[in-house]
PDB file of N, CA and C in Angstrom:
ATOM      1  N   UNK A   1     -60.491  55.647  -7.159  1.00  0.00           N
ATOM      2  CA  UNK A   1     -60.548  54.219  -6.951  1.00  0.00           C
ATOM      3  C   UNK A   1     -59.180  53.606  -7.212  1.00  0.00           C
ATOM      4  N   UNK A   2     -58.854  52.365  -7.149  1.00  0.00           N
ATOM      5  CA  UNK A   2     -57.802  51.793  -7.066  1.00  0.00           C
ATOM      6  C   UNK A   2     -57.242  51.422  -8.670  1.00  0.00           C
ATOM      7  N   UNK A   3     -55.952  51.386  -8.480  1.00  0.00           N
ATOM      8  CA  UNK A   3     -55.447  51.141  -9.918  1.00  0.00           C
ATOM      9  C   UNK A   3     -54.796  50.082 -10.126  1.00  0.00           C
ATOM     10  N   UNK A   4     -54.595  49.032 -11.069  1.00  0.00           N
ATOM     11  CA  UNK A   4     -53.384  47.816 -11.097  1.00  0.00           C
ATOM     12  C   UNK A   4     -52.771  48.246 -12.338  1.00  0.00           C
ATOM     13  N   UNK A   5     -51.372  47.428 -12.077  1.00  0.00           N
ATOM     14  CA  UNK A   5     -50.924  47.105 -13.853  1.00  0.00           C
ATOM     15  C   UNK A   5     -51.341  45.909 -13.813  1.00  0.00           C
ATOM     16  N   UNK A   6     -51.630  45.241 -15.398  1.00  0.00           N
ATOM     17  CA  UNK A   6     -51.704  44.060 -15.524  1.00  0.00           C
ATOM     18  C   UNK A   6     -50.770  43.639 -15.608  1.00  0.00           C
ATOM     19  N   UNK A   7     -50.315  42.181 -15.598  1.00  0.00           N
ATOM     20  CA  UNK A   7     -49.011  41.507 -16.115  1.00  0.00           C
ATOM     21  C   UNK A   7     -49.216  40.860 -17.794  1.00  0.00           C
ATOM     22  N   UNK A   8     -48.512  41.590 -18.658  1.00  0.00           N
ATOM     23  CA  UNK A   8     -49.477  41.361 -19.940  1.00  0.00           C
ATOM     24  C   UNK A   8     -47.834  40.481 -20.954  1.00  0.00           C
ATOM     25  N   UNK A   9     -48.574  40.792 -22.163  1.00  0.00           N
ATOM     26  CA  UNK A   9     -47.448  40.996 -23.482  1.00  0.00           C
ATOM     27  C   UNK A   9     -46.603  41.865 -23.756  1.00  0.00           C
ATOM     28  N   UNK A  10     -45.211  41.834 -24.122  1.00  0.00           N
ATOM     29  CA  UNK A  10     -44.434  43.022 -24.117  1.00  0.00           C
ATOM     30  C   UNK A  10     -44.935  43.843 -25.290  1.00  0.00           C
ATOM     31  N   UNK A  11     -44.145  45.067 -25.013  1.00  0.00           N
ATOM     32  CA  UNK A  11     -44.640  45.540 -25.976  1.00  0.00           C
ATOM     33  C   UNK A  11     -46.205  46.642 -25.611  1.00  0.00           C
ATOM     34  N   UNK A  12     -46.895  45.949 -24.774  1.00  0.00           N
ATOM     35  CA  UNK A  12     -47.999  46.745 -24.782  1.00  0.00           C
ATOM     36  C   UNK A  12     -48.213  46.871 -22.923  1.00  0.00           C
ATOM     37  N   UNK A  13     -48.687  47.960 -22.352  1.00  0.00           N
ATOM     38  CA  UNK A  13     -48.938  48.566 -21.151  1.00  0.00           C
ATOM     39  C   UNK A  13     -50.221  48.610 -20.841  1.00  0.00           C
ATOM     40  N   UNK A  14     -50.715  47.722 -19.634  1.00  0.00           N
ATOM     41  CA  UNK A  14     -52.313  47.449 -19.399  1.00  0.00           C
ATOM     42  C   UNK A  14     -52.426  48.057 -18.282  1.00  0.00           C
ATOM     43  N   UNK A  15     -53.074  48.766 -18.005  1.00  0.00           N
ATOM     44  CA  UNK A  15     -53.873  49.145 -16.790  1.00  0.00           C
ATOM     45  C   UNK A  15     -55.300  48.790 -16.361  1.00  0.00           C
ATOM     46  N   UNK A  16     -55.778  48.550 -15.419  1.00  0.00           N
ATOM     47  CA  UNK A  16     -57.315  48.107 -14.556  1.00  0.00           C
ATOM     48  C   UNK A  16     -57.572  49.212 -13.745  1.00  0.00           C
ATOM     49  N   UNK A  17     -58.487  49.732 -13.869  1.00  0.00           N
ATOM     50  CA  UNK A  17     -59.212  50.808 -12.825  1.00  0.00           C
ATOM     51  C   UNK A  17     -60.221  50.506 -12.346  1.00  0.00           C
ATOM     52  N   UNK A  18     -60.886  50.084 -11.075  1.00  0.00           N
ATOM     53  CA  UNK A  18     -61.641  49.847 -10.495  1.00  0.00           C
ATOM     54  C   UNK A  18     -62.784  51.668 -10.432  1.00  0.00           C
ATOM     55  N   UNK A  19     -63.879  50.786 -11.509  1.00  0.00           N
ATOM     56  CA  UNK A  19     -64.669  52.576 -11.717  1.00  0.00           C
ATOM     57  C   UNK A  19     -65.878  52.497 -10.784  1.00  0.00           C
ATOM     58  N   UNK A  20     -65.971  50.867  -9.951  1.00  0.00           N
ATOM     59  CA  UNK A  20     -67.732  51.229  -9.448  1.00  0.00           C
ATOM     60  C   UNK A  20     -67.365  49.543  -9.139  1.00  0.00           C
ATOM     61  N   UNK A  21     -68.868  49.399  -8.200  1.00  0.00           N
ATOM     62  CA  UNK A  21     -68.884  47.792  -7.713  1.00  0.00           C
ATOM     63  C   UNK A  21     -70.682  46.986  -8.057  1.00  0.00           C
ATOM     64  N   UNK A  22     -70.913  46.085  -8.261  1.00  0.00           N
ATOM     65  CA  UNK A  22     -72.658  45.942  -8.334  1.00  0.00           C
ATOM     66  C   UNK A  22     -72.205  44.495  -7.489  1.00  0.00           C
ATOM     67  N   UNK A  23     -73.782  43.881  -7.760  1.00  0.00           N
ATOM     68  CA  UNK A  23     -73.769  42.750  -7.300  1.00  0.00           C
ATOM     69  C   UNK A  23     -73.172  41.638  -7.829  1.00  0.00           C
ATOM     70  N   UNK A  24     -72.589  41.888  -8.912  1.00  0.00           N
ATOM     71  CA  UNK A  24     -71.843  40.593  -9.617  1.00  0.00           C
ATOM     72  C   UNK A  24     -70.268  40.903  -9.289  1.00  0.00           C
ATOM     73  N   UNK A  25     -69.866  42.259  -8.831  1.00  0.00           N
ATOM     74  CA  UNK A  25     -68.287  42.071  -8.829  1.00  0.00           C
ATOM     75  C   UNK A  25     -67.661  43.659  -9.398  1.00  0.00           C
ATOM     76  N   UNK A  26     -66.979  43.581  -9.781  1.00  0.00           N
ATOM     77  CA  UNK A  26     -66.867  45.387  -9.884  1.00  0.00           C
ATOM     78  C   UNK A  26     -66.505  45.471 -11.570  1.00  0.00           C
ATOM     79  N   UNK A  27     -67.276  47.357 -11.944  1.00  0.00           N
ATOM     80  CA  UNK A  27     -66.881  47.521 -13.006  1.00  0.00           C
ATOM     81  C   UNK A  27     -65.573  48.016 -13.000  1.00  0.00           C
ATOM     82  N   UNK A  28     -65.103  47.968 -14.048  1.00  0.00           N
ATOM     83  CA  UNK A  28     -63.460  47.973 -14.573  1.00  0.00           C
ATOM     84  C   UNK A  28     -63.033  49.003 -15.672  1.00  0.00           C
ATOM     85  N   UNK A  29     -62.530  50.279 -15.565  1.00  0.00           N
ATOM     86  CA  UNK A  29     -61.669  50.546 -17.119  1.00  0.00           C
ATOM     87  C   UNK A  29     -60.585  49.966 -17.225  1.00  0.00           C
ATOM     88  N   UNK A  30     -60.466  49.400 -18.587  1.00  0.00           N
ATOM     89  CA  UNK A  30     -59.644  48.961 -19.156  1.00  0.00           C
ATOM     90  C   UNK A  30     -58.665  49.855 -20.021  1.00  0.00           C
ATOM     91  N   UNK A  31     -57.400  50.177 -19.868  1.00  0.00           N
ATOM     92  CA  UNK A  31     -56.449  50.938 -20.940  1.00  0.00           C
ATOM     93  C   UNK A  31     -54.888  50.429 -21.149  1.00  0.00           C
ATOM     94  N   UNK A  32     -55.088  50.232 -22.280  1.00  0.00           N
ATOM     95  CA  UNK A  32     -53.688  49.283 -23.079  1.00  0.00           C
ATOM     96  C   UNK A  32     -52.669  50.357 -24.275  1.00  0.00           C
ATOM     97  N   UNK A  33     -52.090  50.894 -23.741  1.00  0.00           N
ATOM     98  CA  UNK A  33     -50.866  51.617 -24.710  1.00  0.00           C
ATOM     99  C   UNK A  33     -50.150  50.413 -25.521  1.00  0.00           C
ATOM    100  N   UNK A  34     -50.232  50.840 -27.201  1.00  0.00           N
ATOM    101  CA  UNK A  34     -48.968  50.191 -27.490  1.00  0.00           C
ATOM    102  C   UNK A  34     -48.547  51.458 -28.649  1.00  0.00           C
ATOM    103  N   UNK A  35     -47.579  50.946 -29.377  1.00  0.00           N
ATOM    104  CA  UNK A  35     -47.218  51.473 -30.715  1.00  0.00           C
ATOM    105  C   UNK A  35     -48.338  52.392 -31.229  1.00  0.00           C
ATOM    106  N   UNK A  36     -49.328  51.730 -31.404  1.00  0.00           N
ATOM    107  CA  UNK A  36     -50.484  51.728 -32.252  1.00  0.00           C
ATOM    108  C   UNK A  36     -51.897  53.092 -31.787  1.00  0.00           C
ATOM    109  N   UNK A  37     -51.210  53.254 -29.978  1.00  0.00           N
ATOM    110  CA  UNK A  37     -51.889  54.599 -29.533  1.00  0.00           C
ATOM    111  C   UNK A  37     -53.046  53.813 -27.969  1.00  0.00           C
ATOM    112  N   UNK A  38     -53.843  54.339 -27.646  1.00  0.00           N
ATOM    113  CA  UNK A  38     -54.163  54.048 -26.454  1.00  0.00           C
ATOM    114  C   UNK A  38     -55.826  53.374 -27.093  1.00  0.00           C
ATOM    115  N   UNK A  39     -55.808  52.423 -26.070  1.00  0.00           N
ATOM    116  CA  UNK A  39     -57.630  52.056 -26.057  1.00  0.00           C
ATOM    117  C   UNK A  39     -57.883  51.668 -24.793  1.00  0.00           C
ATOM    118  N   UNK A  40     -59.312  51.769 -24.330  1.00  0.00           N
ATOM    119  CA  UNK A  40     -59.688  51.937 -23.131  1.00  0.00           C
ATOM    120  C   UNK A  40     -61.326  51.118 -23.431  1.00  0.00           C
ATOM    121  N   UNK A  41     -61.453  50.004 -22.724  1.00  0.00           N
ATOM    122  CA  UNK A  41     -62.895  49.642 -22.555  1.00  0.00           C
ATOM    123  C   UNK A  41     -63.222  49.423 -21.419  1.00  0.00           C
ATOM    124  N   UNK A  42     -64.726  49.243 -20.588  1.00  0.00           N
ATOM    125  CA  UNK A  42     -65.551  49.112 -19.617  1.00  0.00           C
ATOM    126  C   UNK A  42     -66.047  47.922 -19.787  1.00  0.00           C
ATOM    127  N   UNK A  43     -65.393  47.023 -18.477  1.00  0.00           N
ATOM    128  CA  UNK A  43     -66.286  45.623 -18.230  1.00  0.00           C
ATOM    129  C   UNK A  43     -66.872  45.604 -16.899  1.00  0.00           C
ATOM    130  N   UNK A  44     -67.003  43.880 -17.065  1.00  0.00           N
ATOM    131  CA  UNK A  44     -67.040  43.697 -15.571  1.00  0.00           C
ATOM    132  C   UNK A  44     -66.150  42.647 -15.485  1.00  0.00           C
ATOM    133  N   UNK A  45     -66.097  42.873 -13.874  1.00  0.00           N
ATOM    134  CA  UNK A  45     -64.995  41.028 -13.646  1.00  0.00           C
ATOM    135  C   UNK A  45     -66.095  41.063 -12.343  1.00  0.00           C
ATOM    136  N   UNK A  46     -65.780  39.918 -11.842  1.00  0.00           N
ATOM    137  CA  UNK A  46     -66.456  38.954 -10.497  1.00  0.00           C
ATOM    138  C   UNK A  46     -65.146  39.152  -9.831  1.00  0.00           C
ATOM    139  N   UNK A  47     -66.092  39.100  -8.546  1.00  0.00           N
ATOM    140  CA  UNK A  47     -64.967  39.456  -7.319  1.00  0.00           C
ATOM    141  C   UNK A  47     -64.065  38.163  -7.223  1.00  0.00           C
ATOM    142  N   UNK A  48     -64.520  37.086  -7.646  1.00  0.00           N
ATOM    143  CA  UNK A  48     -63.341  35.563  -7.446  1.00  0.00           C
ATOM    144  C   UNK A  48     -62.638  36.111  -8.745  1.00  0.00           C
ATOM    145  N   UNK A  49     -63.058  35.886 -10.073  1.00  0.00           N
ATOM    146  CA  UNK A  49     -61.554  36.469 -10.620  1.00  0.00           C
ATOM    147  C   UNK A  49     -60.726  37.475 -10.034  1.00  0.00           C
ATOM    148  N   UNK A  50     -61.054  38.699  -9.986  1.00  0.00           N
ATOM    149  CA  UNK A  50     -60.505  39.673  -9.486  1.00  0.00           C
ATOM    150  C   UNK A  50     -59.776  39.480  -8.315  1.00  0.00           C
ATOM    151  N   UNK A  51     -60.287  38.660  -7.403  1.00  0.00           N
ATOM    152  CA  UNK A  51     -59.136  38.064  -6.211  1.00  0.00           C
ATOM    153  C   UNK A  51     -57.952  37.059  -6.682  1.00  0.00           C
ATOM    154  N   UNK A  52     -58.705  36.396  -7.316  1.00  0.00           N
ATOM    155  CA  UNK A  52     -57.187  35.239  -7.960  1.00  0.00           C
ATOM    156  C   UNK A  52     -56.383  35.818  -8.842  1.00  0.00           C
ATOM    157  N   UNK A  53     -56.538  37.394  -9.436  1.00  0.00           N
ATOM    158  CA  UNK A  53     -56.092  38.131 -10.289  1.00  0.00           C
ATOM    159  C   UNK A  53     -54.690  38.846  -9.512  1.00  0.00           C
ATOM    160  N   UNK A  54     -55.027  39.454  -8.348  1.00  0.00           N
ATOM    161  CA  UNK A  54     -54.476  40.000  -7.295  1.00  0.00           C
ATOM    162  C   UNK A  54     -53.434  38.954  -6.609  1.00  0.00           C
ATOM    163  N   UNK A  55     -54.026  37.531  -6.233  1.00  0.00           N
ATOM    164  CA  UNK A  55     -53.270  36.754  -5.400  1.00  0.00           C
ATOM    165  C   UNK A  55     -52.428  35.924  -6.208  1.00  0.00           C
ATOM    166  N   UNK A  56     -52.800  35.915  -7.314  1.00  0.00           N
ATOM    167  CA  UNK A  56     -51.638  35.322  -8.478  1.00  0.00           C
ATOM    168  C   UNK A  56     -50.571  35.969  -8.901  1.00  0.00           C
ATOM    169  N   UNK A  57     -50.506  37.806  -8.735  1.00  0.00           N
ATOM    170  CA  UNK A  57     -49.706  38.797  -9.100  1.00  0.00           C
ATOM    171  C   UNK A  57     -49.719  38.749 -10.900  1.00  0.00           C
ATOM    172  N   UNK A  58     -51.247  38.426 -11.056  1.00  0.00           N
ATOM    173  CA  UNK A  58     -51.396  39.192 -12.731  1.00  0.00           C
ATOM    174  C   UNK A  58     -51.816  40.603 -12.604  1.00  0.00           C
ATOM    175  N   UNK A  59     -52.401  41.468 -11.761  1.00  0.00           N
ATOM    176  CA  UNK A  59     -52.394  42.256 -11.187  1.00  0.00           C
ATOM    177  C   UNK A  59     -51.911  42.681 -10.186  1.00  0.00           C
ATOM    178  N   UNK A  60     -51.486  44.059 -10.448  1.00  0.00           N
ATOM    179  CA  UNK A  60     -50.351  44.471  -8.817  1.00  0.00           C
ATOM    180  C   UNK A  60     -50.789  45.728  -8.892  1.00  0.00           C
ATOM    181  N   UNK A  61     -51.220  46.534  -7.889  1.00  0.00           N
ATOM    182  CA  UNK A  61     -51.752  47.650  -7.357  1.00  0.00           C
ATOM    183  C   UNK A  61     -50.798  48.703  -7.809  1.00  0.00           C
ATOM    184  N   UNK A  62     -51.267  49.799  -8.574  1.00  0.00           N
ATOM    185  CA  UNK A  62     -50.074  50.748  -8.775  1.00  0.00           C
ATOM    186  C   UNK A  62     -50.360  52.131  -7.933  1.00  0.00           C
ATOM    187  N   UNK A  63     -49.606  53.322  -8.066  1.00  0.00           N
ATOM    188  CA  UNK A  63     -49.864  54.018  -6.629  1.00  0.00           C
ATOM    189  C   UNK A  63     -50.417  55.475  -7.802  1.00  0.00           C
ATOM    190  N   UNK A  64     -49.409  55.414  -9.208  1.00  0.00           N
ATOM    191  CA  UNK A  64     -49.199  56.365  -9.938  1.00  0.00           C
ATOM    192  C   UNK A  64     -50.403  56.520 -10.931  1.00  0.00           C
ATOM    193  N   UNK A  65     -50.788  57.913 -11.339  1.00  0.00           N
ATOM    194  CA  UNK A  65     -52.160  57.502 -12.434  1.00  0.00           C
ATOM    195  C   UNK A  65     -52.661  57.172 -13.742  1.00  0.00           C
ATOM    196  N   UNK A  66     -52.827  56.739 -14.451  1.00  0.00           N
ATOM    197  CA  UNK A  66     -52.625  55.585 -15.496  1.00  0.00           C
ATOM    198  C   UNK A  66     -51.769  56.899 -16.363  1.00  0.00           C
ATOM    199  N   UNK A  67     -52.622  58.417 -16.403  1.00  0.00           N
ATOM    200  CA  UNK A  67     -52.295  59.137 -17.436  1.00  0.00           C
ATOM    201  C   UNK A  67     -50.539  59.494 -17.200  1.00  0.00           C
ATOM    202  N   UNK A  68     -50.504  59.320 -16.194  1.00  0.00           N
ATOM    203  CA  UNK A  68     -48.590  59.451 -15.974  1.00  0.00           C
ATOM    204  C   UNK A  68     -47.922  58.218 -16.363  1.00  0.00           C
ATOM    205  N   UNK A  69     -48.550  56.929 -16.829  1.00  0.00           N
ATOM    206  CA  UNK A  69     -47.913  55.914 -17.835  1.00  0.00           C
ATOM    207  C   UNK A  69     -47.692  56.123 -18.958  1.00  0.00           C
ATOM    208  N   UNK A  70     -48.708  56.964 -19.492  1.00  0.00           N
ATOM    209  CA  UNK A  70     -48.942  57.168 -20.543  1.00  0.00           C
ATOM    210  C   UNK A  70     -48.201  58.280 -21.381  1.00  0.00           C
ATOM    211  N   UNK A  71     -47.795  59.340 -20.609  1.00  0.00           N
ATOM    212  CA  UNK A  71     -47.669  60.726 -21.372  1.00  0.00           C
ATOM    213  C   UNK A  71     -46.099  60.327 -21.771  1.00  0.00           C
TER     214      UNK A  71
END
């Protein structure tokens, strides 16, 4: 599925993974590197956030896979 970076706080590295879609909008992993080591949670967003997320450039599509940010 598709990957973004977020546009976040320095200091820390966000990624969005699009894991699945329902009727409210798609589920999401969430994973944030900082100092402190990696965390990763499962939401949801709605497809209107998630579009104004994209068309605002707080999200930007990345090509590479989160674990090659990371290592």
């Amino acid at each position: 599925m598709k990957q973004f970076r977020v546009k976040g706080v320095s200091g820390v590295e966000t990624y969005l993974r699009l894991i699945g879609e329902n009727s409210d909008g798609y589920v999401i992993l969430i994973t944030s590197v900082n100092e402190a080591g990696i965390r990763e949670t499962e939401e949801t967003i709605s497809r209107h956030l998630f579009d104004a997320c994209v068309r605002t450039g707080y999200l930007s599509e990345c090509e590479e896979p989160v674990a090659a940010h990371i290592a």
